[in-house]
C-alpha atoms as a PDB file:
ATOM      1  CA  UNK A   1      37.844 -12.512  68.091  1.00  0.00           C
ATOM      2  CA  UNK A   2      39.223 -16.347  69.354  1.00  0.00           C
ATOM      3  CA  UNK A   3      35.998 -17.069  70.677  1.00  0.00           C
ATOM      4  CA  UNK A   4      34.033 -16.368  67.537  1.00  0.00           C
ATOM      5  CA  UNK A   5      36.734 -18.457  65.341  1.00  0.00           C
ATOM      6  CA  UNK A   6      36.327 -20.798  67.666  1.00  0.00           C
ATOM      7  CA  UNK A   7      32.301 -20.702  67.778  1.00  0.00           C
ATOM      8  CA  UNK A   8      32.661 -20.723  63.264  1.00  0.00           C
ATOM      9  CA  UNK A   9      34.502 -23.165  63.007  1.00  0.00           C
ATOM     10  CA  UNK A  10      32.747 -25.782  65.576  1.00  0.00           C
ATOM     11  CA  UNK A  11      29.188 -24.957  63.337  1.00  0.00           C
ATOM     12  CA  UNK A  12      31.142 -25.683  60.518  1.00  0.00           C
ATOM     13  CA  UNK A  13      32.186 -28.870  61.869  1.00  0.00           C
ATOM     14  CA  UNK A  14      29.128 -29.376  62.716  1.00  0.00           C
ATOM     15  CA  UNK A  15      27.695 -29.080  59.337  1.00  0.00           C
ATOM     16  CA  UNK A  16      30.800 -30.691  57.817  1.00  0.00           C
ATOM     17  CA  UNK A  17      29.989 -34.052  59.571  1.00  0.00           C
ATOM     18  CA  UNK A  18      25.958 -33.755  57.822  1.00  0.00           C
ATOM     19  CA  UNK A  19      27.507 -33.244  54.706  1.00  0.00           C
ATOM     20  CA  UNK A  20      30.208 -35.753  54.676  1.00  0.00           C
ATOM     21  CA  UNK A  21      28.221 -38.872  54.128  1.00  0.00           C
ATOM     22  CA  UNK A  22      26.420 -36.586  50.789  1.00  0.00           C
ATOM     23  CA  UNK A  23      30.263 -35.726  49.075  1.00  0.00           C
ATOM     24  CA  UNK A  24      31.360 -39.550  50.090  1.00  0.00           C
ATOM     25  CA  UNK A  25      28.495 -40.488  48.029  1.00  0.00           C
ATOM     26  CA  UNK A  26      29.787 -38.235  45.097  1.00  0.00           C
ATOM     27  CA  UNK A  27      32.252 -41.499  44.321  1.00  0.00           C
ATOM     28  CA  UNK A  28      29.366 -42.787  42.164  1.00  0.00           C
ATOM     29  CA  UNK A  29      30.244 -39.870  39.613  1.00  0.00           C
ATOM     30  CA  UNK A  30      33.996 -40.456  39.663  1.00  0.00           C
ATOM     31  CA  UNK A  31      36.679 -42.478  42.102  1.00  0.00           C
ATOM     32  CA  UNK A  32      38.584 -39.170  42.567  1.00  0.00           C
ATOM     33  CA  UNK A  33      35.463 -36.854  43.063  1.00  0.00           C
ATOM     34  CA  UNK A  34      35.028 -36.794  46.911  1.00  0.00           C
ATOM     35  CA  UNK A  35      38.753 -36.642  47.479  1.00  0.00           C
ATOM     36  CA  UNK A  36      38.670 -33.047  45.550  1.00  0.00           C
ATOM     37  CA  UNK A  37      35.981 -31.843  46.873  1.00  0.00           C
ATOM     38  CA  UNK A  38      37.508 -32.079  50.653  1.00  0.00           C
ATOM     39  CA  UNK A  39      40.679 -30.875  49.085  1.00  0.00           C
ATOM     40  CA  UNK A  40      39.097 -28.285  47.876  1.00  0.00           C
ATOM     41  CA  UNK A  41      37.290 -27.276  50.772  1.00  0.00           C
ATOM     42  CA  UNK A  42      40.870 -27.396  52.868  1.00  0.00           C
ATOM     43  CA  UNK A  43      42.339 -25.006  50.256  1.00  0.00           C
ATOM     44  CA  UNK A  44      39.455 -22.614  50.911  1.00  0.00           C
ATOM     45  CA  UNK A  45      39.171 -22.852  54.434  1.00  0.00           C
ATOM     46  CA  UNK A  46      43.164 -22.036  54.660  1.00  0.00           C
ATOM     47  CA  UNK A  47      42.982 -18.910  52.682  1.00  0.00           C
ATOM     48  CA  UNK A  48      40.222 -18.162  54.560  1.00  0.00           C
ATOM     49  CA  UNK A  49      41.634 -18.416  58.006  1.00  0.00           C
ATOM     50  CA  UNK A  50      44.674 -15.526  56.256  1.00  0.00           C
ATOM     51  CA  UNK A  51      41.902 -13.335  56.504  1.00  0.00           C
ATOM     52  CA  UNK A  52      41.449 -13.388  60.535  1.00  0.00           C
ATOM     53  CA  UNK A  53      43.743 -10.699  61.958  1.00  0.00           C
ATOM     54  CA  UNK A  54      46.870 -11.648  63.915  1.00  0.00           C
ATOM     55  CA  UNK A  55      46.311 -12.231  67.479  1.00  0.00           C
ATOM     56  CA  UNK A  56      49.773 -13.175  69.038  1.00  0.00           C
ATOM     57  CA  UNK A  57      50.435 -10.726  71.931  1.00  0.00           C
ATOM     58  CA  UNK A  58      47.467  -8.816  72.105  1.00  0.00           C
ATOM     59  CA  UNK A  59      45.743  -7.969  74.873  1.00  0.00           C
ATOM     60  CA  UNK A  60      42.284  -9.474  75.070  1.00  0.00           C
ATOM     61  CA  UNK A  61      39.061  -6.672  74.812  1.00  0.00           C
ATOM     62  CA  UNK A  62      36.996  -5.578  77.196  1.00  0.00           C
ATOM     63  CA  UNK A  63      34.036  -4.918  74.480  1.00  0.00           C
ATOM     64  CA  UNK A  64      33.065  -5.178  70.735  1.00  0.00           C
ATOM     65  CA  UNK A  65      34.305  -1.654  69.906  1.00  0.00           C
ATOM     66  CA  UNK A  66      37.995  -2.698  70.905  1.00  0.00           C
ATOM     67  CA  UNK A  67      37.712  -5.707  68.723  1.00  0.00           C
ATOM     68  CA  UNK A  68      36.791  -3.684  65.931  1.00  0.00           C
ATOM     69  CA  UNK A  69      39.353  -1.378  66.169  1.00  0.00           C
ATOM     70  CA  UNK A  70      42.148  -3.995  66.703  1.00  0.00           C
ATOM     71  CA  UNK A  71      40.309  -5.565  63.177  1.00  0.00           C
ATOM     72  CA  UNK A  72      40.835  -2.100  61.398  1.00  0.00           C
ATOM     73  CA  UNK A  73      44.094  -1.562  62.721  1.00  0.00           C
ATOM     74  CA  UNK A  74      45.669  -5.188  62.224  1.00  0.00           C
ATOM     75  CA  UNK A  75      43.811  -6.758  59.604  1.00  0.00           C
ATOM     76  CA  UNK A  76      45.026 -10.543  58.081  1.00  0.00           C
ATOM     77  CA  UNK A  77      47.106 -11.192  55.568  1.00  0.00           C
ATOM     78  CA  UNK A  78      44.692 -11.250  52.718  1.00  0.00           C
ATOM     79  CA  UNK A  79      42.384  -8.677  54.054  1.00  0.00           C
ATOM     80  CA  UNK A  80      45.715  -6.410  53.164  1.00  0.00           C
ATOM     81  CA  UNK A  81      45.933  -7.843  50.025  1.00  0.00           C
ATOM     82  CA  UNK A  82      42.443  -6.918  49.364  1.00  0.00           C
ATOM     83  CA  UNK A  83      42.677  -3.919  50.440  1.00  0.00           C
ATOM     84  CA  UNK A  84      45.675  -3.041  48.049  1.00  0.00           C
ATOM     85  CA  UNK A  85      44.263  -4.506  45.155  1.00  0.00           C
ATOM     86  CA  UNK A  86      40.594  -2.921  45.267  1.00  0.00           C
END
């Protein structure tokens, strides 16, 4: 489960730093523009790091199937939100 967050969130980086110049750019529309886009983006990549499942203590897995399970059993905070409400 780390190693996967990690591995996401470097290609996101990755793609981040392509697109950065493009939303920069969007200035030409508006002064404030690029600055709420990345703002934006920060919100949403926030609420989207609530939905990995706590990690703190746990021992690490030996295979997928454990890592599954552990997702099941302790999901994040807004995966139990989501749950509740649908």
């Amino acid at each position: 489960m780390r190693s996967t967050a990690t591995n996401y969130g470097s290609a996101m980086a990755r793609i981040g730093a392509i697109v950065a110049p493009a939303i920069a750019g969007l200035q030409i529309l508006h002064p404030s523009v690029p600055y709420v886009t990345f703002s934006a983006l920060s919100f949403v990549s926030g609420l989207l790091m609530m939905l990995l499942p706590e990690t703190l203590k746990a021992k690490m897995f030996e295979g997928m199937e454990e890592a599954n399970e552990f997702t099941v059993s302790y999901p994040g905070p807004l995966l139990k939100l989501f749950r509740r409400l649908f």
